[in-house]
PDB file of N, CA and C in Angstrom:
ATOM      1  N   UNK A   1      -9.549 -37.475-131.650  1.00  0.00           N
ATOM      2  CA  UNK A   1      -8.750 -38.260-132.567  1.00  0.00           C
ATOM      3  C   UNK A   1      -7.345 -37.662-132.638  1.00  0.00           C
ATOM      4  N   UNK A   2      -6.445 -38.643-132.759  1.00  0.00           N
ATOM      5  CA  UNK A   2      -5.153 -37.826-132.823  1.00  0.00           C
ATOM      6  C   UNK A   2      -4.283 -37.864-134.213  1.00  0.00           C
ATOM      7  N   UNK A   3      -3.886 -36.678-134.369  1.00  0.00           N
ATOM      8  CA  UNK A   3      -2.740 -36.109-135.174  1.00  0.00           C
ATOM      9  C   UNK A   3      -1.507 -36.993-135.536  1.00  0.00           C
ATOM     10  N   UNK A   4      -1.881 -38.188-136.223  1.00  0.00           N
ATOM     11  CA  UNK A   4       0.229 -38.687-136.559  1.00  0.00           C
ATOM     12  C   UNK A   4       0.768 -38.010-137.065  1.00  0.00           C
ATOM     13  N   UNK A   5       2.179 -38.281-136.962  1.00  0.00           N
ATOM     14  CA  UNK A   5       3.452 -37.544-138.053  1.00  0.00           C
ATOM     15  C   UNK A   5       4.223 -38.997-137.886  1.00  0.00           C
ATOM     16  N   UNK A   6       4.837 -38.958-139.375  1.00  0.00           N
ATOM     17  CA  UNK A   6       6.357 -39.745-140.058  1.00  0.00           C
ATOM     18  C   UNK A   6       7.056 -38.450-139.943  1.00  0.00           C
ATOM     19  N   UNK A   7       8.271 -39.277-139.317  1.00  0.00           N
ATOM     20  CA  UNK A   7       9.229 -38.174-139.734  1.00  0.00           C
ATOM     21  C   UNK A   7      10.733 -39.508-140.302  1.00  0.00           C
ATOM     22  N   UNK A   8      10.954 -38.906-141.608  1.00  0.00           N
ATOM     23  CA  UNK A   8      11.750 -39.527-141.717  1.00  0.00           C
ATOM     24  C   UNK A   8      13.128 -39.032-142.208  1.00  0.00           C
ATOM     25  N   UNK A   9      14.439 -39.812-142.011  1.00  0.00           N
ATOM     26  CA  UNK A   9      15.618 -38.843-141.677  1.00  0.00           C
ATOM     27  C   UNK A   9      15.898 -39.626-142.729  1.00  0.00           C
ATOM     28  N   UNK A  10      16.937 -38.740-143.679  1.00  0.00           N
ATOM     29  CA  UNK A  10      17.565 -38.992-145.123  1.00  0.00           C
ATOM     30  C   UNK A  10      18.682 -38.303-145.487  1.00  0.00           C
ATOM     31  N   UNK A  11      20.118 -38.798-145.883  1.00  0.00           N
ATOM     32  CA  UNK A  11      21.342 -38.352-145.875  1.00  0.00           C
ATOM     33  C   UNK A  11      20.716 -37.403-147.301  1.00  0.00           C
ATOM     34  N   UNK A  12      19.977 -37.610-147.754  1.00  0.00           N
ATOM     35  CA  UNK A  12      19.540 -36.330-149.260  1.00  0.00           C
ATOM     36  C   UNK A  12      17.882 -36.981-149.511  1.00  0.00           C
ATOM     37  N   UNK A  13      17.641 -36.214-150.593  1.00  0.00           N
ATOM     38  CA  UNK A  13      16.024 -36.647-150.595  1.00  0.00           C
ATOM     39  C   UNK A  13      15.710 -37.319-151.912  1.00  0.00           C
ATOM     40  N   UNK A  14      17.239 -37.911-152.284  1.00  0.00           N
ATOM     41  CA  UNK A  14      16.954 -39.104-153.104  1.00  0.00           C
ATOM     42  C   UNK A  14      17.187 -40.390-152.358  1.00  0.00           C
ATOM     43  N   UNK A  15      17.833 -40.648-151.306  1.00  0.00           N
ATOM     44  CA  UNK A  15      18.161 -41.594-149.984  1.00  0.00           C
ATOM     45  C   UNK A  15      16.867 -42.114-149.889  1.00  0.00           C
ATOM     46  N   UNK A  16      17.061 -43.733-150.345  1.00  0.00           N
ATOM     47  CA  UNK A  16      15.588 -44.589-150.329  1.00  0.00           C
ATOM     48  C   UNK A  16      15.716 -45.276-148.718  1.00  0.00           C
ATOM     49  N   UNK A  17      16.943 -45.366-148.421  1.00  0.00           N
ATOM     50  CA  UNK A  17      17.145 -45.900-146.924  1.00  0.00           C
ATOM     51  C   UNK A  17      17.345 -45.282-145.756  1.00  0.00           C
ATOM     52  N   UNK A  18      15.667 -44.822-145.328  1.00  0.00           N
ATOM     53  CA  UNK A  18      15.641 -43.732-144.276  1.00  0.00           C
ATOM     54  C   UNK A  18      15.517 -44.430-143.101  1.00  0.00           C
ATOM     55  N   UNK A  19      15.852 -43.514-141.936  1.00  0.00           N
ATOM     56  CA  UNK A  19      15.319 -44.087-140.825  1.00  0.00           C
ATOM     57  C   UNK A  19      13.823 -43.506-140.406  1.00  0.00           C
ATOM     58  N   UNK A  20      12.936 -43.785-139.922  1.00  0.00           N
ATOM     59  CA  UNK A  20      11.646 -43.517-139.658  1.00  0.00           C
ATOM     60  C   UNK A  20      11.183 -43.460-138.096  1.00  0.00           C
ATOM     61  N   UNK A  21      10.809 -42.407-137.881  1.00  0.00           N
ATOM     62  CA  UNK A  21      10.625 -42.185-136.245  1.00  0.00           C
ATOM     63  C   UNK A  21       8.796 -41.785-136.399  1.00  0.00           C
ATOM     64  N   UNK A  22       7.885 -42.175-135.475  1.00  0.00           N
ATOM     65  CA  UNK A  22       6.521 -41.962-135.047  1.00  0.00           C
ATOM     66  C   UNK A  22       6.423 -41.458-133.819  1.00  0.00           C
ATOM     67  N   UNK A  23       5.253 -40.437-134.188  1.00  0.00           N
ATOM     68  CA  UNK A  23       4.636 -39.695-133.316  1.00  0.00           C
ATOM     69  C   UNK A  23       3.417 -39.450-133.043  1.00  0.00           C
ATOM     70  N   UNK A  24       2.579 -39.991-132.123  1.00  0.00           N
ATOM     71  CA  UNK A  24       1.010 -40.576-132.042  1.00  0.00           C
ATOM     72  C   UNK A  24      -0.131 -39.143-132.444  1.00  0.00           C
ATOM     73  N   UNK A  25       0.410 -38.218-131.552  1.00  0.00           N
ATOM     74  CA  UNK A  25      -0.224 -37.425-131.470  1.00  0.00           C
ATOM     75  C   UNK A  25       0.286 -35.707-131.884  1.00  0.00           C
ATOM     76  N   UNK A  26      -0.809 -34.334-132.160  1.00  0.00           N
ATOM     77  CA  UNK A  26      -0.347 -33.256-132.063  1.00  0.00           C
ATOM     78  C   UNK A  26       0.753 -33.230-133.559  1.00  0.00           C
ATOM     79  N   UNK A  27       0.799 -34.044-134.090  1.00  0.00           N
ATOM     80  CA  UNK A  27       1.170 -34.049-135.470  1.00  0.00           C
ATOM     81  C   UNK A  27       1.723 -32.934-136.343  1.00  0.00           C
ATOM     82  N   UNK A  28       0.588 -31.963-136.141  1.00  0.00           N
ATOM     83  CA  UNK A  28       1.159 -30.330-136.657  1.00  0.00           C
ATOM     84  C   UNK A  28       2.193 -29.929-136.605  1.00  0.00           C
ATOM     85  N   UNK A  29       2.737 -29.054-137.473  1.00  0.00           N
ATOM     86  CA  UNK A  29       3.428 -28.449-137.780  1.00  0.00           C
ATOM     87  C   UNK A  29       3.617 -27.201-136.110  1.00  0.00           C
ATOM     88  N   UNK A  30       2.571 -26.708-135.605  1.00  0.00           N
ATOM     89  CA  UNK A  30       2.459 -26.207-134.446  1.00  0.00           C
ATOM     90  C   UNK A  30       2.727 -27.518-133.093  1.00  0.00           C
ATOM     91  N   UNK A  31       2.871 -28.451-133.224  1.00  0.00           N
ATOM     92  CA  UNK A  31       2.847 -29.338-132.243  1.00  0.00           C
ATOM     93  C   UNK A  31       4.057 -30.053-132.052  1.00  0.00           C
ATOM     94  N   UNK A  32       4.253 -31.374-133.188  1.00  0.00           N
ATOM     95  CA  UNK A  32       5.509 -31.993-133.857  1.00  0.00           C
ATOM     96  C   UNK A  32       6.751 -31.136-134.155  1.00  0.00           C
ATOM     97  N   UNK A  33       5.920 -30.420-134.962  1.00  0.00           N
ATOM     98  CA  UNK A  33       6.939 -29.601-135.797  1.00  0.00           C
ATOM     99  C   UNK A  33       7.857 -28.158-134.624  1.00  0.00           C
ATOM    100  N   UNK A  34       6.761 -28.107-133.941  1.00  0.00           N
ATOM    101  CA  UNK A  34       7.731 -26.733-132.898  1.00  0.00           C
ATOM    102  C   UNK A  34       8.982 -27.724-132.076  1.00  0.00           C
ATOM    103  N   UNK A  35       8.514 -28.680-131.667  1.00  0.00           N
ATOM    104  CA  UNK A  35       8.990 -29.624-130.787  1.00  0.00           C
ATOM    105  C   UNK A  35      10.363 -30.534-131.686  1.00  0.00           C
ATOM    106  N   UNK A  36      10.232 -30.449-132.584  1.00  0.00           N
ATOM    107  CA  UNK A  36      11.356 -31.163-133.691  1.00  0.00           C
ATOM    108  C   UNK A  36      12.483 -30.253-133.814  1.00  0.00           C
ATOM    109  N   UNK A  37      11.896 -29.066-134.378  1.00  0.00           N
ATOM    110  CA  UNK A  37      12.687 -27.641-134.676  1.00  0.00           C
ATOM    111  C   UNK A  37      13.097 -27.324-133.287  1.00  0.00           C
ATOM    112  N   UNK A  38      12.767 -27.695-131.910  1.00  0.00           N
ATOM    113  CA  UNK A  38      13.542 -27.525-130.499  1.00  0.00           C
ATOM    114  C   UNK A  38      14.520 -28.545-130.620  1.00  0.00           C
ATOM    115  N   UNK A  39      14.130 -29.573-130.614  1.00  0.00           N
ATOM    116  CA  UNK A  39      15.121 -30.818-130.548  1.00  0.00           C
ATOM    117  C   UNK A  39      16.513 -30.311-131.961  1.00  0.00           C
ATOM    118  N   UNK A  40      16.093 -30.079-132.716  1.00  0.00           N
ATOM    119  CA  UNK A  40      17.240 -29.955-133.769  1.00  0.00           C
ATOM    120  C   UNK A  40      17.973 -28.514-134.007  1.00  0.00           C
ATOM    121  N   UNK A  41      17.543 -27.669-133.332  1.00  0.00           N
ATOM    122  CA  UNK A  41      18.227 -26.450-132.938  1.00  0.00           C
ATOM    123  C   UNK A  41      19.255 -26.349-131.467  1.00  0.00           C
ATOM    124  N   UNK A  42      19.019 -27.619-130.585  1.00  0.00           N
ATOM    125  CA  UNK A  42      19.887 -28.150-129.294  1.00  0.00           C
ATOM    126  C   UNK A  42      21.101 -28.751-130.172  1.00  0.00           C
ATOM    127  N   UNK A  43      21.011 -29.696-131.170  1.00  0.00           N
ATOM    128  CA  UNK A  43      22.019 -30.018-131.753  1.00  0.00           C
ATOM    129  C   UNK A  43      22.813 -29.224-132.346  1.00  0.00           C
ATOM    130  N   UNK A  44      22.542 -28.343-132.799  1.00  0.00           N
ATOM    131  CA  UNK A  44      23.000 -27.218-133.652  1.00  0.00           C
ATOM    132  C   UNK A  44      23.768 -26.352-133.102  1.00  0.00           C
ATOM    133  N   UNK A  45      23.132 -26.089-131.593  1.00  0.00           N
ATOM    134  CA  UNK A  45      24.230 -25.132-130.872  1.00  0.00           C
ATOM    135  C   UNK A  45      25.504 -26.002-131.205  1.00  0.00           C
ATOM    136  N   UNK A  46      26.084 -27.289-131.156  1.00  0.00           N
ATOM    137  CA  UNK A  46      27.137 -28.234-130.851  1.00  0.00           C
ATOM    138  C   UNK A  46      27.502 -27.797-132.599  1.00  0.00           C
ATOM    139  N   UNK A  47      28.100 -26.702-133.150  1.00  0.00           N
ATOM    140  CA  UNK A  47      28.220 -26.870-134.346  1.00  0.00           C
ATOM    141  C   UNK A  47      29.356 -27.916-134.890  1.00  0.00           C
ATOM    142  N   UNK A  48      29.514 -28.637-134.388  1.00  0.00           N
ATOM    143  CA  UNK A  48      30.707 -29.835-134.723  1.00  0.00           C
ATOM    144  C   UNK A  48      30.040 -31.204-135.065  1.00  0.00           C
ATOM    145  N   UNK A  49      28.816 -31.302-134.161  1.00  0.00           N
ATOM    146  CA  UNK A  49      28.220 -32.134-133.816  1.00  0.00           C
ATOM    147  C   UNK A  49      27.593 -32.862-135.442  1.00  0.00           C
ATOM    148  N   UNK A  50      28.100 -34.028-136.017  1.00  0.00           N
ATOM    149  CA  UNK A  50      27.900 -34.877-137.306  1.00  0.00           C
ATOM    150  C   UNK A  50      27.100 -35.888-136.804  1.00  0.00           C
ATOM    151  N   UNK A  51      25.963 -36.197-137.032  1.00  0.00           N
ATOM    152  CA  UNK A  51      25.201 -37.769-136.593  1.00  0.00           C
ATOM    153  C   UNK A  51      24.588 -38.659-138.138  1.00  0.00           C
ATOM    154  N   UNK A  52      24.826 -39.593-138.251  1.00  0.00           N
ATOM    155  CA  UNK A  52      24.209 -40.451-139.079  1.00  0.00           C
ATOM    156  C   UNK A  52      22.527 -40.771-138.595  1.00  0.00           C
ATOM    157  N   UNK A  53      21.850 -41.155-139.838  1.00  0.00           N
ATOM    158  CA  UNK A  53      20.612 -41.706-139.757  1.00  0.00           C
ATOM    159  C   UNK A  53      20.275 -41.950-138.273  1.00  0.00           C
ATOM    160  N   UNK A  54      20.878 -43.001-138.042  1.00  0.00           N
ATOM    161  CA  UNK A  54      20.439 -43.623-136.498  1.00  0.00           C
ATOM    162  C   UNK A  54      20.559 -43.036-135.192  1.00  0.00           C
ATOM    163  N   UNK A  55      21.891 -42.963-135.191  1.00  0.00           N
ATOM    164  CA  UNK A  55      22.397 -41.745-134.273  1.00  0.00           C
ATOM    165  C   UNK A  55      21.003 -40.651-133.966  1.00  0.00           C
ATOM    166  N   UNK A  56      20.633 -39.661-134.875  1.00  0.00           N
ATOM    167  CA  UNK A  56      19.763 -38.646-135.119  1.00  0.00           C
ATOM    168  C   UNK A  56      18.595 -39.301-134.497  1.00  0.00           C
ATOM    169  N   UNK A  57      18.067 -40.009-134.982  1.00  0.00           N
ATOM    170  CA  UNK A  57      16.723 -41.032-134.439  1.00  0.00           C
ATOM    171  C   UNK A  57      16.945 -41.205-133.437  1.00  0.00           C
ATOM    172  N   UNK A  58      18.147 -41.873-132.859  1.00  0.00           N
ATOM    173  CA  UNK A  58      18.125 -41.678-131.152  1.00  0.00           C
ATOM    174  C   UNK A  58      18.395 -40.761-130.644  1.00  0.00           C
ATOM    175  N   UNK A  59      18.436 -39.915-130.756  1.00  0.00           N
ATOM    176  CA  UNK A  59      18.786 -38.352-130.041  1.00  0.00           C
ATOM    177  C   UNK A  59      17.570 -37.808-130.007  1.00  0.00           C
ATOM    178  N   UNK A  60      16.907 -37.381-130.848  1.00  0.00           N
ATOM    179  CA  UNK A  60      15.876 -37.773-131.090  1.00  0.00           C
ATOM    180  C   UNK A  60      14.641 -37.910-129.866  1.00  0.00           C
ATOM    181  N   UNK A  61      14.835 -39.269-130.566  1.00  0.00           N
ATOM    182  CA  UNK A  61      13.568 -40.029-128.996  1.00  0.00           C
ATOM    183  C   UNK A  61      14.359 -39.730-127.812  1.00  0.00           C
ATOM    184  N   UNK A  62      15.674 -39.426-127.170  1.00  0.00           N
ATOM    185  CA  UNK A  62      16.079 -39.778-126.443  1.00  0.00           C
ATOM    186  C   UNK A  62      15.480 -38.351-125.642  1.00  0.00           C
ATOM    187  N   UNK A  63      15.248 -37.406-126.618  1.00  0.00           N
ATOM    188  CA  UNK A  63      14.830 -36.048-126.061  1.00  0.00           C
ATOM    189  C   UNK A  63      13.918 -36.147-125.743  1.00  0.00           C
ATOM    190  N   UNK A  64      12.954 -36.493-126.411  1.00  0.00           N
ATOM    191  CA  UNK A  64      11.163 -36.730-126.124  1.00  0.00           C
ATOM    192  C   UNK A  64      10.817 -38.165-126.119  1.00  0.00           C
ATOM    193  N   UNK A  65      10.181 -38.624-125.201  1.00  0.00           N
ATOM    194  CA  UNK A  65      10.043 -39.991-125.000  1.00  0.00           C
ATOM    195  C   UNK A  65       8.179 -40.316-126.033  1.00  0.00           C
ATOM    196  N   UNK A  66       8.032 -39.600-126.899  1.00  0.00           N
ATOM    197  CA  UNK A  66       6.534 -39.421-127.364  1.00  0.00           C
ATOM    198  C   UNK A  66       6.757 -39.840-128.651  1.00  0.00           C
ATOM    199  N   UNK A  67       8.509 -39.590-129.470  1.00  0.00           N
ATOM    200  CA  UNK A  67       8.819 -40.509-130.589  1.00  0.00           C
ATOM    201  C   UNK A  67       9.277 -41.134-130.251  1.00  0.00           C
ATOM    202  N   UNK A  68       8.976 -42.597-131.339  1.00  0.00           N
ATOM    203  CA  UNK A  68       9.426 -43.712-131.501  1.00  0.00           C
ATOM    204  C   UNK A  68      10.040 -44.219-132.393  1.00  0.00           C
ATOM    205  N   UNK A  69      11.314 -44.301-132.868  1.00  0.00           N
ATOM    206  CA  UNK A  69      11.987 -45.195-133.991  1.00  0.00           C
ATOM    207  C   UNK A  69      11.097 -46.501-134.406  1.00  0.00           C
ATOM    208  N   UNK A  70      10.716 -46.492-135.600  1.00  0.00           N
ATOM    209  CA  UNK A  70       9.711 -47.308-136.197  1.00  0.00           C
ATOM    210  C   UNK A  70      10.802 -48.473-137.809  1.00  0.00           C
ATOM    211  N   UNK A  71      11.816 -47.682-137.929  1.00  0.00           N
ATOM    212  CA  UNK A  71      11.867 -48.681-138.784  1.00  0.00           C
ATOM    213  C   UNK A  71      12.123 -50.261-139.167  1.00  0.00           C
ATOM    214  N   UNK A  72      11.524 -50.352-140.144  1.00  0.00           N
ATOM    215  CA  UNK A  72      11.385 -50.290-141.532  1.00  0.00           C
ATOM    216  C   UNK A  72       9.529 -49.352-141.735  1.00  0.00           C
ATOM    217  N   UNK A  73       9.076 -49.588-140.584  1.00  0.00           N
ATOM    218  CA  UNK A  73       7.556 -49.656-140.877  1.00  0.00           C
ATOM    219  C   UNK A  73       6.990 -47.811-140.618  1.00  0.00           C
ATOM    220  N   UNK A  74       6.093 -47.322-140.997  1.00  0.00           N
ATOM    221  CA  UNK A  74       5.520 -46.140-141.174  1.00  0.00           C
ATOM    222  C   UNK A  74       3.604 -45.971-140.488  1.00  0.00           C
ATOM    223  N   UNK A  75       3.777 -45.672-139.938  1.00  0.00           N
ATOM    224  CA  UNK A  75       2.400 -45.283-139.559  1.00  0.00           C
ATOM    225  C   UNK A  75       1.337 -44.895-140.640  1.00  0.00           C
ATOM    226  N   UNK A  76       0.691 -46.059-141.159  1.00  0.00           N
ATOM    227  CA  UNK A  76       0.114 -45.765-142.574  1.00  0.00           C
ATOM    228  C   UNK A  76      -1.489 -44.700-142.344  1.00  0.00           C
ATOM    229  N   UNK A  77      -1.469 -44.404-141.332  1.00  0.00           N
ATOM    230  CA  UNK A  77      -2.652 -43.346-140.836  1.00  0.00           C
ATOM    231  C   UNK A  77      -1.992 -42.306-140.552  1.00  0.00           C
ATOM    232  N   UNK A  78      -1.389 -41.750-140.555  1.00  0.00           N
ATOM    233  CA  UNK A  78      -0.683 -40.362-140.319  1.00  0.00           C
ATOM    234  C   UNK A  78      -1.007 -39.360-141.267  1.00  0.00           C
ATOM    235  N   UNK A  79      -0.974 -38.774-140.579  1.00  0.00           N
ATOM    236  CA  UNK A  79      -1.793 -37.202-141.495  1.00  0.00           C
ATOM    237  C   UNK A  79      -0.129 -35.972-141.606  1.00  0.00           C
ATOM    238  N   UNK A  80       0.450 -36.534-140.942  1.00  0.00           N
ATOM    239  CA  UNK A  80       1.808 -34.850-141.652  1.00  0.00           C
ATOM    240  C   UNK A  80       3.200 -36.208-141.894  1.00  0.00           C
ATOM    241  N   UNK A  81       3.816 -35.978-142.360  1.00  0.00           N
ATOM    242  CA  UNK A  81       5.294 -36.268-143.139  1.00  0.00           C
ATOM    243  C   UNK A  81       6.128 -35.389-142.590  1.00  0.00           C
ATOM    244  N   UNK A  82       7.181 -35.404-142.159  1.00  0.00           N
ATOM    245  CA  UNK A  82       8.399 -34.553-141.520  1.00  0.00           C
ATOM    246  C   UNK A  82       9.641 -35.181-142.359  1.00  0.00           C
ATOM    247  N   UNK A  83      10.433 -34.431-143.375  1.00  0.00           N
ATOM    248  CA  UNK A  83      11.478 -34.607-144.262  1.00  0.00           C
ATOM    249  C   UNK A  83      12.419 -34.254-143.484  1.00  0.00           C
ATOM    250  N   UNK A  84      13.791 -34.724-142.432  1.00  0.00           N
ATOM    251  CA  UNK A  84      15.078 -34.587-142.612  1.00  0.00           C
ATOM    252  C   UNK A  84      16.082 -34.707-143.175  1.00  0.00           C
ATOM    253  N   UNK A  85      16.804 -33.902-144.181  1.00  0.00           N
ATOM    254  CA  UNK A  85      17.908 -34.263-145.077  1.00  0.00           C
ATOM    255  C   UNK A  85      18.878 -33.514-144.134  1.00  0.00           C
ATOM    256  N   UNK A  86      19.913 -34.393-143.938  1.00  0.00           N
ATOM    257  CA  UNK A  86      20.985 -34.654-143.585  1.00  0.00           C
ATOM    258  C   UNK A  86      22.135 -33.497-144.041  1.00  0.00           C
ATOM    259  N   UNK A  87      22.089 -34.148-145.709  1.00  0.00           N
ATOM    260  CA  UNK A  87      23.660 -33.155-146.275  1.00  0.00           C
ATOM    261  C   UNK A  87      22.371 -31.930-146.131  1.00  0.00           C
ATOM    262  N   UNK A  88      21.800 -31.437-146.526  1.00  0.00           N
ATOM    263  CA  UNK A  88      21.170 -29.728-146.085  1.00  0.00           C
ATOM    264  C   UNK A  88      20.840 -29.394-144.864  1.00  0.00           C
ATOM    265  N   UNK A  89      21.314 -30.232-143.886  1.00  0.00           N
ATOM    266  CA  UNK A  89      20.629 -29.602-142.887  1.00  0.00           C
ATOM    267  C   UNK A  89      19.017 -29.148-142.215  1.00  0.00           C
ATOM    268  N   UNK A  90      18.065 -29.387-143.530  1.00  0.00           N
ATOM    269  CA  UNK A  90      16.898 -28.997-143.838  1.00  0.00           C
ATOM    270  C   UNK A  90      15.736 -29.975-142.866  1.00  0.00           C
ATOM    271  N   UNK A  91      14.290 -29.343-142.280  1.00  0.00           N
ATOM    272  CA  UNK A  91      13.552 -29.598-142.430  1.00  0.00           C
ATOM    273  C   UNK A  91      12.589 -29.356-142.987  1.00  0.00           C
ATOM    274  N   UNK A  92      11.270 -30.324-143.875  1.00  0.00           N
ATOM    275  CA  UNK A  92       9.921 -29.902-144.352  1.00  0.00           C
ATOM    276  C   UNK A  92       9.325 -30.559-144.070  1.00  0.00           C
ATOM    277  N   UNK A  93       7.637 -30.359-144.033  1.00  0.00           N
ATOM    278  CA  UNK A  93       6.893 -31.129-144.067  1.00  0.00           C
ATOM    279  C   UNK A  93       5.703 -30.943-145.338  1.00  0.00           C
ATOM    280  N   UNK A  94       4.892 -31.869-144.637  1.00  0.00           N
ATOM    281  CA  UNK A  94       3.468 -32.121-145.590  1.00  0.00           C
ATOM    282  C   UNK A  94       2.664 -32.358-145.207  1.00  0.00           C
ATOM    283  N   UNK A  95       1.249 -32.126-145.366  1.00  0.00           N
ATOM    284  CA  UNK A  95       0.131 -32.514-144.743  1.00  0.00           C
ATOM    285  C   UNK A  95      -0.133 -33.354-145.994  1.00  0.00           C
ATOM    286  N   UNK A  96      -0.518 -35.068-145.499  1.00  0.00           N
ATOM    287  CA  UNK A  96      -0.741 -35.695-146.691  1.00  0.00           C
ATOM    288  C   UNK A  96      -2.402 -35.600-147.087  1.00  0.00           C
ATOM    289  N   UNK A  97      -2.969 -35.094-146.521  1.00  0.00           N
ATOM    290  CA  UNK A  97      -4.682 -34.994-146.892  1.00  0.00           C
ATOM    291  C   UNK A  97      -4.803 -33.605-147.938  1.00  0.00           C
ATOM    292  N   UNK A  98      -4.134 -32.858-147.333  1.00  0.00           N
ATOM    293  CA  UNK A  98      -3.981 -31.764-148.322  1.00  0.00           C
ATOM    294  C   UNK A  98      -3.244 -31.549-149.108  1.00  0.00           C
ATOM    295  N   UNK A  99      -1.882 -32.270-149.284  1.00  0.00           N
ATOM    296  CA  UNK A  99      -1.165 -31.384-150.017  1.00  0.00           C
ATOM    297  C   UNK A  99      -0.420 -30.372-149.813  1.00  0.00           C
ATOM    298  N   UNK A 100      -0.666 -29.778-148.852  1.00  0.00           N
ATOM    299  CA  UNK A 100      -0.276 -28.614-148.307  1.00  0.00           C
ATOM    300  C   UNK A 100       1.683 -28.888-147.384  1.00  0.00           C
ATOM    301  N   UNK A 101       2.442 -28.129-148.184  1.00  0.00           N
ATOM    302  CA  UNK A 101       3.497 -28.278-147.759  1.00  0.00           C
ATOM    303  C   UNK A 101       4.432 -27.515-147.178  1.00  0.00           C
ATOM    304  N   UNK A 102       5.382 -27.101-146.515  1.00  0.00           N
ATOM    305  CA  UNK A 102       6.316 -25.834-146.131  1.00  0.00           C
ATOM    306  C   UNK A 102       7.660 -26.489-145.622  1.00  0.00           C
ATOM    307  N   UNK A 103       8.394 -25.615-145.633  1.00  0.00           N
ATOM    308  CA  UNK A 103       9.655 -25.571-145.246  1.00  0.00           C
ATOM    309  C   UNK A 103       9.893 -25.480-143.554  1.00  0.00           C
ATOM    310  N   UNK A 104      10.160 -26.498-142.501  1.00  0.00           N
ATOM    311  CA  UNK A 104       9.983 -26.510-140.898  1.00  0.00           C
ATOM    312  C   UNK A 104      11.179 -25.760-140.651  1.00  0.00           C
ATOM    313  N   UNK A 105      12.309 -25.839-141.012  1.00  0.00           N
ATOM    314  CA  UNK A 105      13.452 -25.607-140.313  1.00  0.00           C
ATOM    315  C   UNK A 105      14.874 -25.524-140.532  1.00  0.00           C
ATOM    316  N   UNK A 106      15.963 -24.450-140.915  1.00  0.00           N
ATOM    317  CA  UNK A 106      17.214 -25.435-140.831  1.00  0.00           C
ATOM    318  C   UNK A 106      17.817 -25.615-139.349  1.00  0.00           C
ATOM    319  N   UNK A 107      18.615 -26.994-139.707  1.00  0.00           N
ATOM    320  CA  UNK A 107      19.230 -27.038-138.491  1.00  0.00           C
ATOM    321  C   UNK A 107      21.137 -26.715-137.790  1.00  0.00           C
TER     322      UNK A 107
END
């Protein structure tokens, strides 16, 4: 059975108008999450480098062809949540079965 993740990108984490990217499988924080924190530490070397919502989402998939830009819609079976806020730079996630939450990354 496989592992989903939402990951959804948000200029702050009161921002109701996210963009939403899916990921079928390997979901974890060890899987998703190593592979996210690669993708968003490549951007980072570019410290100039500013992307909006969308922008980010395609950079994004454009790195790994395994996410998919999904919005408006969310993979309502997904087992982890991936939080990008924008103005912090920040990633977190969540395991939604547990509860269980941590801090992934800055970028």
């Amino acid at each position: 059975m496989s592992t989903r993740a939402n990951i959804f990108i948000r200029n702050n984490y009161d921002d109701r108008e996210k963009e939403i990217i899916y990921h079928h499988c390997d979901g974890y924080p060890e899987g998703v999450g190593k592979t996210l924190r690669s993708i968003l530490w490549k951007l980072s070397e570019e410290k100039n480098i500013v992307m909006n919502k969308q922008e980010l989402a395609k950079f994004i998939c454009d790195k790994d062809p395994e996410f998919h830009i999904t919005t408006p819609c969310i993979a309502a079976d997904a087992e982890y949540i991936y939080e990008i806020n924008l103005s912090k730079r920040r990633v977190d996630w969540e395991h939604l079965y547990t509860g269980e939450m941590d801090w992934l990354c800055d970028f």
